[in-house]
PDB file of N, CA and C in Angstrom:
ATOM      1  N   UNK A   1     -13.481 -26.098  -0.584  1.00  0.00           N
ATOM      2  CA  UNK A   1     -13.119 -24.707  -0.812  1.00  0.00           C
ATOM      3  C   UNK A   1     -12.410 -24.609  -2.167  1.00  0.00           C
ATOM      4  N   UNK A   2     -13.072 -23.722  -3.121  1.00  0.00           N
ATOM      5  CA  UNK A   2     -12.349 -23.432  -4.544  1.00  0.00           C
ATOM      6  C   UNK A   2     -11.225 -22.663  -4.580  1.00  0.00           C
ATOM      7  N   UNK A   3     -10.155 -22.987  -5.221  1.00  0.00           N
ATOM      8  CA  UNK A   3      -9.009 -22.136  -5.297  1.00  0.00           C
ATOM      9  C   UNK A   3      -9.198 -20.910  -5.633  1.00  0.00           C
ATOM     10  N   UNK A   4     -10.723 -20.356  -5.989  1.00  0.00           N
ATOM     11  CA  UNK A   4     -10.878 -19.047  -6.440  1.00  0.00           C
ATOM     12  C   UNK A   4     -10.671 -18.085  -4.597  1.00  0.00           C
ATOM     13  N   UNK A   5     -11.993 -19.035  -4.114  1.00  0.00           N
ATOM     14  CA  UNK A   5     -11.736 -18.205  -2.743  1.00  0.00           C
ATOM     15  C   UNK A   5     -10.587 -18.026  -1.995  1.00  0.00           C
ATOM     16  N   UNK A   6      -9.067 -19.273  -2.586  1.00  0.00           N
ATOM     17  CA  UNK A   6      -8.158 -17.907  -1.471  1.00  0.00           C
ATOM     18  C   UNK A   6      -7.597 -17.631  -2.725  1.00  0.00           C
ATOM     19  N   UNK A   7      -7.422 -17.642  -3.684  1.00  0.00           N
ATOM     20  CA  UNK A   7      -6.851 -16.192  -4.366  1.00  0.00           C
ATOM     21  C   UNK A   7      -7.566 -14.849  -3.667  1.00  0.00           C
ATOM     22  N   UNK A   8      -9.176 -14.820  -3.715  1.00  0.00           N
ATOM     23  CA  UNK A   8      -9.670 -13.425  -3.240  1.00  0.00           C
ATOM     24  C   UNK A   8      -9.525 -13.055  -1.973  1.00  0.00           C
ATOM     25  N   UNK A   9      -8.808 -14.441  -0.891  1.00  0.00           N
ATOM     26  CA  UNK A   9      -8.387 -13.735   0.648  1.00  0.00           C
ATOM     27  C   UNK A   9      -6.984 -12.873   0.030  1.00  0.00           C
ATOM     28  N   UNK A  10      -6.509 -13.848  -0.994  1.00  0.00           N
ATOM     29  CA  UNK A  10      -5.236 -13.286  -0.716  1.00  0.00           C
ATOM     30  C   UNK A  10      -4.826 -12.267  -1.766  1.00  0.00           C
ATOM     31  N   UNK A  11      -5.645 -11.691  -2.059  1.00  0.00           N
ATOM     32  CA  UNK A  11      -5.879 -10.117  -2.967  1.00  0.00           C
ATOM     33  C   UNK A  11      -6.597  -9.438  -1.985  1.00  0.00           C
ATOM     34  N   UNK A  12      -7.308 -10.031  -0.714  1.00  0.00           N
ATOM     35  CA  UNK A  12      -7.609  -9.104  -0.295  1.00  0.00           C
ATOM     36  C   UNK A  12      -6.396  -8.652   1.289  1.00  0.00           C
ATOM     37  N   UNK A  13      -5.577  -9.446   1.418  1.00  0.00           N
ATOM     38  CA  UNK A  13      -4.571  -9.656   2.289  1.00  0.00           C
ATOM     39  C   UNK A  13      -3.675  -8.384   1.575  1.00  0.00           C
ATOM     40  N   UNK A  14      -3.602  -8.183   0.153  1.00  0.00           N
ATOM     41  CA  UNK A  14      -2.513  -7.225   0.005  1.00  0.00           C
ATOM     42  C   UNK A  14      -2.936  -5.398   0.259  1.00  0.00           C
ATOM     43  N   UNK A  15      -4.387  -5.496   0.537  1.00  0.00           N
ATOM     44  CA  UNK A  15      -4.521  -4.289   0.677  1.00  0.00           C
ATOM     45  C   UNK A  15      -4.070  -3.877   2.062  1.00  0.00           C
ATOM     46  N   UNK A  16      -4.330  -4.985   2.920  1.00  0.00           N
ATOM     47  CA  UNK A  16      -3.708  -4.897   4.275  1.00  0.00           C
ATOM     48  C   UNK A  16      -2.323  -4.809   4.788  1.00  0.00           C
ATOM     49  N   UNK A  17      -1.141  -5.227   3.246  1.00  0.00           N
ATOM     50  CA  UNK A  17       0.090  -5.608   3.563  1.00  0.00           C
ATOM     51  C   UNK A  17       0.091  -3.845   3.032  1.00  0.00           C
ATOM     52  N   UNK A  18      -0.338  -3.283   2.260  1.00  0.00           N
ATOM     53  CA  UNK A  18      -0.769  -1.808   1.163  1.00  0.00           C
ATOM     54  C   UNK A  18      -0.707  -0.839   3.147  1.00  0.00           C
ATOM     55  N   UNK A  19      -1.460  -1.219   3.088  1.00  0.00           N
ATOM     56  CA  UNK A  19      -1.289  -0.233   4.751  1.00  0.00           C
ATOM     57  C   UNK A  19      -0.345  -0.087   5.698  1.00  0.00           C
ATOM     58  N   UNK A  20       0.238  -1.407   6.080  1.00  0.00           N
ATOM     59  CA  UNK A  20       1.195  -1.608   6.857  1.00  0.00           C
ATOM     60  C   UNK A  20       2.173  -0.837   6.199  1.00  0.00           C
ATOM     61  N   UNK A  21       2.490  -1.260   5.208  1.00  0.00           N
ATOM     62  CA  UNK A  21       3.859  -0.269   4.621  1.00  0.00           C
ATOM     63  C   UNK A  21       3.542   1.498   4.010  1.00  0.00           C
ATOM     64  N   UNK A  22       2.496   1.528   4.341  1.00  0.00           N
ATOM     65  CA  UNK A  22       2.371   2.956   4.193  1.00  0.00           C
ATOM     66  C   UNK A  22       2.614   3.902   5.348  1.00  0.00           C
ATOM     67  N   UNK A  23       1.934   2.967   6.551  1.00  0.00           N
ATOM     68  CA  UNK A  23       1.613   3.580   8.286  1.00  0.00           C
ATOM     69  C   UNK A  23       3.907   3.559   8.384  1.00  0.00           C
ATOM     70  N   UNK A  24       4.419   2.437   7.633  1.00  0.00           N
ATOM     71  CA  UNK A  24       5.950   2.360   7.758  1.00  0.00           C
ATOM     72  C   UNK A  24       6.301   3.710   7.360  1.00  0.00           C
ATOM     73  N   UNK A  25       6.063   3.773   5.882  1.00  0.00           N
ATOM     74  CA  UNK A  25       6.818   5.026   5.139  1.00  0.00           C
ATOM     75  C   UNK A  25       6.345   6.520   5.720  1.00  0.00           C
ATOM     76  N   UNK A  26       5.076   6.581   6.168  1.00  0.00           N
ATOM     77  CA  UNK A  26       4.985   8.109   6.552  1.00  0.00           C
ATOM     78  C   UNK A  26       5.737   8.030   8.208  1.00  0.00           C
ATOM     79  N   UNK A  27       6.133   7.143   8.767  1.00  0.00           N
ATOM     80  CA  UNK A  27       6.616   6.608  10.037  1.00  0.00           C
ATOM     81  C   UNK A  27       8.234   7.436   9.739  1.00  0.00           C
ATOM     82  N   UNK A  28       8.416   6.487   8.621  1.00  0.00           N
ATOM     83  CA  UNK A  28       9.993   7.074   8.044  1.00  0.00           C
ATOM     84  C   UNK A  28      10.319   8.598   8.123  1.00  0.00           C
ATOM     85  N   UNK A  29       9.256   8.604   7.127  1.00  0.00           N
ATOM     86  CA  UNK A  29       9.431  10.045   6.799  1.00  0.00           C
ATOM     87  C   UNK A  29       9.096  11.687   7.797  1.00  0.00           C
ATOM     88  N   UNK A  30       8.146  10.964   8.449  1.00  0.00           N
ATOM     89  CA  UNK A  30       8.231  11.782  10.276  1.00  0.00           C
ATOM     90  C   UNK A  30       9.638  12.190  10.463  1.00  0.00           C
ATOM     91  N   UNK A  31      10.823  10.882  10.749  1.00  0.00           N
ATOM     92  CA  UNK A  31      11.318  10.229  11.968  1.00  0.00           C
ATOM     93  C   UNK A  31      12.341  11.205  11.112  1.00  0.00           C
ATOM     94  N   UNK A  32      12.913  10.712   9.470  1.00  0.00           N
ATOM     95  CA  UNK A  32      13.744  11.553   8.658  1.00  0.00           C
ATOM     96  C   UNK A  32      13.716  12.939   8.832  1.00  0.00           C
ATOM     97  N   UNK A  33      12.463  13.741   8.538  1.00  0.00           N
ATOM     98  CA  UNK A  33      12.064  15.082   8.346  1.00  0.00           C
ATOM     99  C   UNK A  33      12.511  15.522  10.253  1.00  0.00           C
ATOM    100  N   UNK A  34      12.357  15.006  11.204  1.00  0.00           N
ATOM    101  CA  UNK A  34      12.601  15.260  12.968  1.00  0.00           C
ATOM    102  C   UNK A  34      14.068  15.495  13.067  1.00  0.00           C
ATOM    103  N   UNK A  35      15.188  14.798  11.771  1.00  0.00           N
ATOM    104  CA  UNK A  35      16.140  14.470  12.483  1.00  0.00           C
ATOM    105  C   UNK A  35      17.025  15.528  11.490  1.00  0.00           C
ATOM    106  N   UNK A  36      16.700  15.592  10.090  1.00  0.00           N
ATOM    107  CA  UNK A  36      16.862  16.973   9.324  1.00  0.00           C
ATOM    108  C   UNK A  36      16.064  17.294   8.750  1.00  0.00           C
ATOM    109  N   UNK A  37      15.610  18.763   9.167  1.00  0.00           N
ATOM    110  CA  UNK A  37      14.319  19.201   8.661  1.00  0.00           C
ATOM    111  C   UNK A  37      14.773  20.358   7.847  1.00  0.00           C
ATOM    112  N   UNK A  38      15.984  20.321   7.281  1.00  0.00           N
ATOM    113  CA  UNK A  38      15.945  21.650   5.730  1.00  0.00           C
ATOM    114  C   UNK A  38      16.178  20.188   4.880  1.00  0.00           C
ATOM    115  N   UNK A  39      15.600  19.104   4.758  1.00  0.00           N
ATOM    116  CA  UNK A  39      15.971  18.056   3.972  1.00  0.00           C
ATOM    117  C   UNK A  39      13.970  18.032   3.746  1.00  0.00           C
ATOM    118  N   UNK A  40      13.315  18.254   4.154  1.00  0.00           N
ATOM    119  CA  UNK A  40      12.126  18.016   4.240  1.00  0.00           C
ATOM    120  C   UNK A  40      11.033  17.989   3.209  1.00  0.00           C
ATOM    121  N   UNK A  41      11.750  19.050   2.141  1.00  0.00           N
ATOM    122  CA  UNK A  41      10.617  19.346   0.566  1.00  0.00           C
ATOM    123  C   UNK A  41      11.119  17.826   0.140  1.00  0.00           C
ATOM    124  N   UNK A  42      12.516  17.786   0.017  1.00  0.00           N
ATOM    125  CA  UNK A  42      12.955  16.770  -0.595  1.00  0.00           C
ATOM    126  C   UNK A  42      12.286  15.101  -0.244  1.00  0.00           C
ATOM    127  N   UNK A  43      12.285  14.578   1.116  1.00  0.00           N
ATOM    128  CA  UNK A  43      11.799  14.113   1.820  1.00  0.00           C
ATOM    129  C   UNK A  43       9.871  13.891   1.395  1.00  0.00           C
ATOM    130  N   UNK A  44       9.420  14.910   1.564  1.00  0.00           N
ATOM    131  CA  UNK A  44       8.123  14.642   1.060  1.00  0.00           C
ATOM    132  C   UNK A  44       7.750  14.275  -0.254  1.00  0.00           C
ATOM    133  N   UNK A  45       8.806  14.877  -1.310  1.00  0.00           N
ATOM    134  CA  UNK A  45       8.386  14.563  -2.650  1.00  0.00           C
ATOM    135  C   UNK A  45       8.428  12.689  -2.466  1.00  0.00           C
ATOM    136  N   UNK A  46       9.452  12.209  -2.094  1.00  0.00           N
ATOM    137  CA  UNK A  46       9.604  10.997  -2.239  1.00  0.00           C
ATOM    138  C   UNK A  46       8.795  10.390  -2.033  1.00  0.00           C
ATOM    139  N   UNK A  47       8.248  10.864  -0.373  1.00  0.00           N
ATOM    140  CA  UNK A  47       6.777  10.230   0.398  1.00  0.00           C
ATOM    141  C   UNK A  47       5.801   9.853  -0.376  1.00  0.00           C
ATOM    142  N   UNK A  48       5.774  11.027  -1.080  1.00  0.00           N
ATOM    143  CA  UNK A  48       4.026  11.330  -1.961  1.00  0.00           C
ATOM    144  C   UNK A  48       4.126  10.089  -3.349  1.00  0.00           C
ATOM    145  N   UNK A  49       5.235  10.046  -3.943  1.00  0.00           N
ATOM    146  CA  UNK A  49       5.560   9.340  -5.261  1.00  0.00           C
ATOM    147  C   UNK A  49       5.531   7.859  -4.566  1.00  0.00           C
ATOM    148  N   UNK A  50       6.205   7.314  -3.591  1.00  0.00           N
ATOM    149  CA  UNK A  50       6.059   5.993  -3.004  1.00  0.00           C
ATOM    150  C   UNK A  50       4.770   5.780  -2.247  1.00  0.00           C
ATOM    151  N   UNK A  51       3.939   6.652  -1.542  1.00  0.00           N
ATOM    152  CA  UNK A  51       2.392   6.577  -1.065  1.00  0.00           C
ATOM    153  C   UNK A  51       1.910   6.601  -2.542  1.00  0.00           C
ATOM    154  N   UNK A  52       2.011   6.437  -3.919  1.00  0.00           N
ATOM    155  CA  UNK A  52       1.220   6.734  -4.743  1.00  0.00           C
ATOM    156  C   UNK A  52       1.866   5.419  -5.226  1.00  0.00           C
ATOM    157  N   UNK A  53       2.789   4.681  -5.242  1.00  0.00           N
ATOM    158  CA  UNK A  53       2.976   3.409  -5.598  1.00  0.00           C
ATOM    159  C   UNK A  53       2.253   2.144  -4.697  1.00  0.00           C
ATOM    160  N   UNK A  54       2.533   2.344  -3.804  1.00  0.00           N
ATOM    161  CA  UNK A  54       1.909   1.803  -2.722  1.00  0.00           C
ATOM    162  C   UNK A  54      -0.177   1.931  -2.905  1.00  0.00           C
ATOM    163  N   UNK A  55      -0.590   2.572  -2.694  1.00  0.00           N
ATOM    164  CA  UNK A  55      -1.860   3.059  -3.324  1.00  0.00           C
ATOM    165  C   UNK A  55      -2.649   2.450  -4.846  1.00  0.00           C
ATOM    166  N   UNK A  56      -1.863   2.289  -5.516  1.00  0.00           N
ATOM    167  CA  UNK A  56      -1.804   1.622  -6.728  1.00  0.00           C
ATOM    168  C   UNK A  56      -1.415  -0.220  -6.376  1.00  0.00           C
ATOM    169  N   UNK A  57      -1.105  -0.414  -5.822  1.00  0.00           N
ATOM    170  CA  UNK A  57      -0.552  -1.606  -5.545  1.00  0.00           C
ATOM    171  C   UNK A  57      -1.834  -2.506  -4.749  1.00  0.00           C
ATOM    172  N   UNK A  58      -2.678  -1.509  -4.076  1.00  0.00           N
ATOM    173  CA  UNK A  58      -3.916  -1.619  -3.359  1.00  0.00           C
ATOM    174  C   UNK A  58      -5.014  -1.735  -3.712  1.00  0.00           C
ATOM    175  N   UNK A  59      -4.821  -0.860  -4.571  1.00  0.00           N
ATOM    176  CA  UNK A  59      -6.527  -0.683  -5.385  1.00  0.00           C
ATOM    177  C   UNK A  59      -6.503  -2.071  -6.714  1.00  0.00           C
ATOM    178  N   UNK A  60      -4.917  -2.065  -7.167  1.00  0.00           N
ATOM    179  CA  UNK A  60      -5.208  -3.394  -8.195  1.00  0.00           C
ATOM    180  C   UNK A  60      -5.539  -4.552  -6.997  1.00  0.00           C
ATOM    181  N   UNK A  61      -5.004  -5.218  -6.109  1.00  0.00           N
ATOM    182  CA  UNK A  61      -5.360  -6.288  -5.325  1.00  0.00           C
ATOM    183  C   UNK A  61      -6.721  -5.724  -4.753  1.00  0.00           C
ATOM    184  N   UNK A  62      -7.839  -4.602  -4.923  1.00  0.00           N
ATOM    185  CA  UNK A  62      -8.799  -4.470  -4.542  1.00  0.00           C
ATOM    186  C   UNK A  62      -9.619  -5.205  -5.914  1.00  0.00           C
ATOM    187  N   UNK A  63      -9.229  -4.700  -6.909  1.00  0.00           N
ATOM    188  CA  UNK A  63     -10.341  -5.001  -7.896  1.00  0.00           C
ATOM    189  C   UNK A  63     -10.558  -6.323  -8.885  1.00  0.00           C
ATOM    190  N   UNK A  64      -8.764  -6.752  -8.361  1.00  0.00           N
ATOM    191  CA  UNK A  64      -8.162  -8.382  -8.574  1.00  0.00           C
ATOM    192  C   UNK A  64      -9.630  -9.272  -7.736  1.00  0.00           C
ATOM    193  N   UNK A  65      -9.471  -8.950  -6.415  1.00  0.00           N
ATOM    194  CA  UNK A  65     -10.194  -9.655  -5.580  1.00  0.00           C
ATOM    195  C   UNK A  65     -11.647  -9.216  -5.997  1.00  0.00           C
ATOM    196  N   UNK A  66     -12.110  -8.120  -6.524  1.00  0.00           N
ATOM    197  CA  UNK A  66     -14.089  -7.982  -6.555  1.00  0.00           C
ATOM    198  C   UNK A  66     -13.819  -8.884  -8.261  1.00  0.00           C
ATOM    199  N   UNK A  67     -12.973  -8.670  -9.253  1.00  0.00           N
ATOM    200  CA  UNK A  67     -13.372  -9.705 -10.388  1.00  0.00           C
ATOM    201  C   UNK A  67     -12.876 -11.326 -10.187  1.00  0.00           C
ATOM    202  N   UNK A  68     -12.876 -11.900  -9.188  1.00  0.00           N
ATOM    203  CA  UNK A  68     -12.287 -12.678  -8.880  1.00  0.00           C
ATOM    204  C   UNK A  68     -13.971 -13.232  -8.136  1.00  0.00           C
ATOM    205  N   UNK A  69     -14.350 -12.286  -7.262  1.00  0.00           N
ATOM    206  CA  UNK A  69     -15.287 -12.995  -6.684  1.00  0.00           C
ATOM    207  C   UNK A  69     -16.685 -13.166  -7.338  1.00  0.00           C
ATOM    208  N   UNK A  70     -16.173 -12.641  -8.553  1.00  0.00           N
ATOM    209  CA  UNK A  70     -17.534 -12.913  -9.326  1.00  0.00           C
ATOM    210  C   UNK A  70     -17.311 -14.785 -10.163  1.00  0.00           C
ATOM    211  N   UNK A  71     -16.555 -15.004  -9.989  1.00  0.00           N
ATOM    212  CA  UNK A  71     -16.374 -16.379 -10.435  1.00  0.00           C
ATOM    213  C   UNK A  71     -16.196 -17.110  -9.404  1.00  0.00           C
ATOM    214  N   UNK A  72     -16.392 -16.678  -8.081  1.00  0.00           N
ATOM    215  CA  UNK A  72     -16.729 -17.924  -6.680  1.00  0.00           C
ATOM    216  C   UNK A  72     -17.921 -18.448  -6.983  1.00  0.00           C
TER     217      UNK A  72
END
């Protein structure tokens, strides 16, 4: 087994770690917005700017792993 193939498990492992902490943060931000909800514009802006870091964090370990598997 070439060290190329688990670099590309493990670029493709971060899109999966990319989810878990997203299914977390909108989890958060439910649980926050339930418990004060005139806090809630505020609350979402954050959501949207960290789901958009997160998102980005995904798509590079997506395209890490497809130029990666062109040299398996």
């Amino acid at each position: 087994m070439s060290f190329t193939a688990i670099g590309v498990a493990i670029a493709i492992f971060v899109g999966a770690f990319a989810a878990m902490a997203m299914g977390r943060a909108i989890s958060s931000s439910a649980d926050s917005v339930a418990r004060q909800p005139e806090a809630s514009d505020k609350i979402n802006q954050m959501l949207i700017i960290g789901l958009a870091f997160i998102e980005t964090t995904a798509i590079y370990g997506f395209v890490i792993a497809i130029m990666m598997m062109g040299k398996v």
